[in-house]
Protein backbone atom coordinates (compact mmCIF):
# COMPACT_ATOMS: atom_id res chain seq x y z
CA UNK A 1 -57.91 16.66 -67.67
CA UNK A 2 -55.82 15.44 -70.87
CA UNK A 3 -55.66 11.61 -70.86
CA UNK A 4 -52.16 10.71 -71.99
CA UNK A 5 -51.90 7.79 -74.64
CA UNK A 6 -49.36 4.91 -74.36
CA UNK A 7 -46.71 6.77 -76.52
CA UNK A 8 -46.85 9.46 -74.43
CA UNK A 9 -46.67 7.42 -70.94
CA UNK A 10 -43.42 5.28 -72.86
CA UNK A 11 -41.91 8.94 -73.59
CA UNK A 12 -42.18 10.28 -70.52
CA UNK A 13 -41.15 6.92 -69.06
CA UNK A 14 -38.27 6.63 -70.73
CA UNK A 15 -37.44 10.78 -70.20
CA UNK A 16 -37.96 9.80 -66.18
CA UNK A 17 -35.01 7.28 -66.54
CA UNK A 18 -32.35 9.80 -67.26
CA UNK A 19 -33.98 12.89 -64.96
CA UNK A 20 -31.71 13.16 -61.98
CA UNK A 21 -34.47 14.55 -59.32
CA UNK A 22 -36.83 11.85 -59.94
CA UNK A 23 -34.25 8.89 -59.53
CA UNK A 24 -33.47 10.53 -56.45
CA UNK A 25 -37.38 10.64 -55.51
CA UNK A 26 -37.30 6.79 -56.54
CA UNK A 27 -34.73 6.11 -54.15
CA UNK A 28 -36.75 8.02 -51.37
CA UNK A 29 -39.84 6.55 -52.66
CA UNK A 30 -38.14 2.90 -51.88
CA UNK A 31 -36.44 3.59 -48.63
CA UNK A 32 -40.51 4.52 -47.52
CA UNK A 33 -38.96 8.96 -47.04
CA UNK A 34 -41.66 9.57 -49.62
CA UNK A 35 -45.12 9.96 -49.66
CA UNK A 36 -46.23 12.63 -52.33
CA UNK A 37 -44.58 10.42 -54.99
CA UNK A 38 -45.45 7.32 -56.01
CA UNK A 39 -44.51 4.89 -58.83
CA UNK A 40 -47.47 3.03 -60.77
CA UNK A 41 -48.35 -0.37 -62.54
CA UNK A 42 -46.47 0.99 -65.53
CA UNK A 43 -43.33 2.46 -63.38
CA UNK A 44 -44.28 5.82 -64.46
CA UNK A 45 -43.90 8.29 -61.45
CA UNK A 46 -46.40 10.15 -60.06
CA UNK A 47 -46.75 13.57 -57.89
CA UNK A 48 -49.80 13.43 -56.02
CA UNK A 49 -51.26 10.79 -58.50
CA UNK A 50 -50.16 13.27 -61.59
CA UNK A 51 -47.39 12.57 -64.31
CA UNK A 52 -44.12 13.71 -63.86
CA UNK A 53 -42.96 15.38 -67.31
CA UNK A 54 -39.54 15.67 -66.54
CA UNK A 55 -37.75 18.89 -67.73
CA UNK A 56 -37.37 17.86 -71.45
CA UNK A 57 -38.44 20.42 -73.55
CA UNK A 58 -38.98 18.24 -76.74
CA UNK A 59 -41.37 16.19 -75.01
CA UNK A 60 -43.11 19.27 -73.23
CA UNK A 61 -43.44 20.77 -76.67
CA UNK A 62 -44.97 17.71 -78.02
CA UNK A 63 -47.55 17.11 -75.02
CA UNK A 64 -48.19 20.54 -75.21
CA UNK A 65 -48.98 20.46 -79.14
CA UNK A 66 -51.10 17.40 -78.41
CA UNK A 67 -53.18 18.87 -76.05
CA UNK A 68 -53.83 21.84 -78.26
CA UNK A 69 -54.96 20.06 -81.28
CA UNK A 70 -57.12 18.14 -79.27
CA UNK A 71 -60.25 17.55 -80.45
CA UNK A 72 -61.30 18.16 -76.86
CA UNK A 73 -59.83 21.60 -76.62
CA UNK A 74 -62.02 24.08 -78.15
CA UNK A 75 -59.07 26.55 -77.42
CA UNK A 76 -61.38 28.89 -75.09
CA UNK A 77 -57.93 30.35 -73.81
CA UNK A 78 -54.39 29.72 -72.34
CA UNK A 79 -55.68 29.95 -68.57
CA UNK A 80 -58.59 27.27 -69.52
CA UNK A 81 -55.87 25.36 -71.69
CA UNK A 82 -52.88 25.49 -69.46
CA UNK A 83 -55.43 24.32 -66.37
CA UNK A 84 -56.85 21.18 -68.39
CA UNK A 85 -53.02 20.57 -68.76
CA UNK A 86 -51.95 20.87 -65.35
């Protein structure tokens, strides 16, 4: 699974802040009406223990980019690449 560094955890942080859907799971998350999400030490929310990307596709691009130059992705193919992702 890709590790995501700090700049990408303060990106997507700061994306989550101005995605409608998850400050509405926030709210639910607060009033105790959710238990799939989750917020953690660094207020970044989670799905199931997995980042949220919110639907930004500048900062999908860019994770996705990441994750391809990887030195840990020896690009064996989009299933095996898109899984690692996920």
């Amino acid at each position: 699974m890709l590790k995501l560094t700090n700049p990408f955890l303060e990106e997507i942080k700061e994306c989550q802040k101005r995605d409608k859907k998850l400050m509405e799971k926030l709210v639910l998350i607060s009033e105790g009406k959710e238990v799939d999400f989750g917020v953690d030490e660094n207020r970044v929310v989670r799905y199931r223990g997995r980042v949220c990307v919110p639907d930004v596709p500048e900062l999908r691009k860019m994770i996705l980019e990441e994750g391809h130059r990887s030195g840990l992705s020896i690009h064996p193919g989009v299933t095996k690449m898109y899984q690692d992702l996920k």
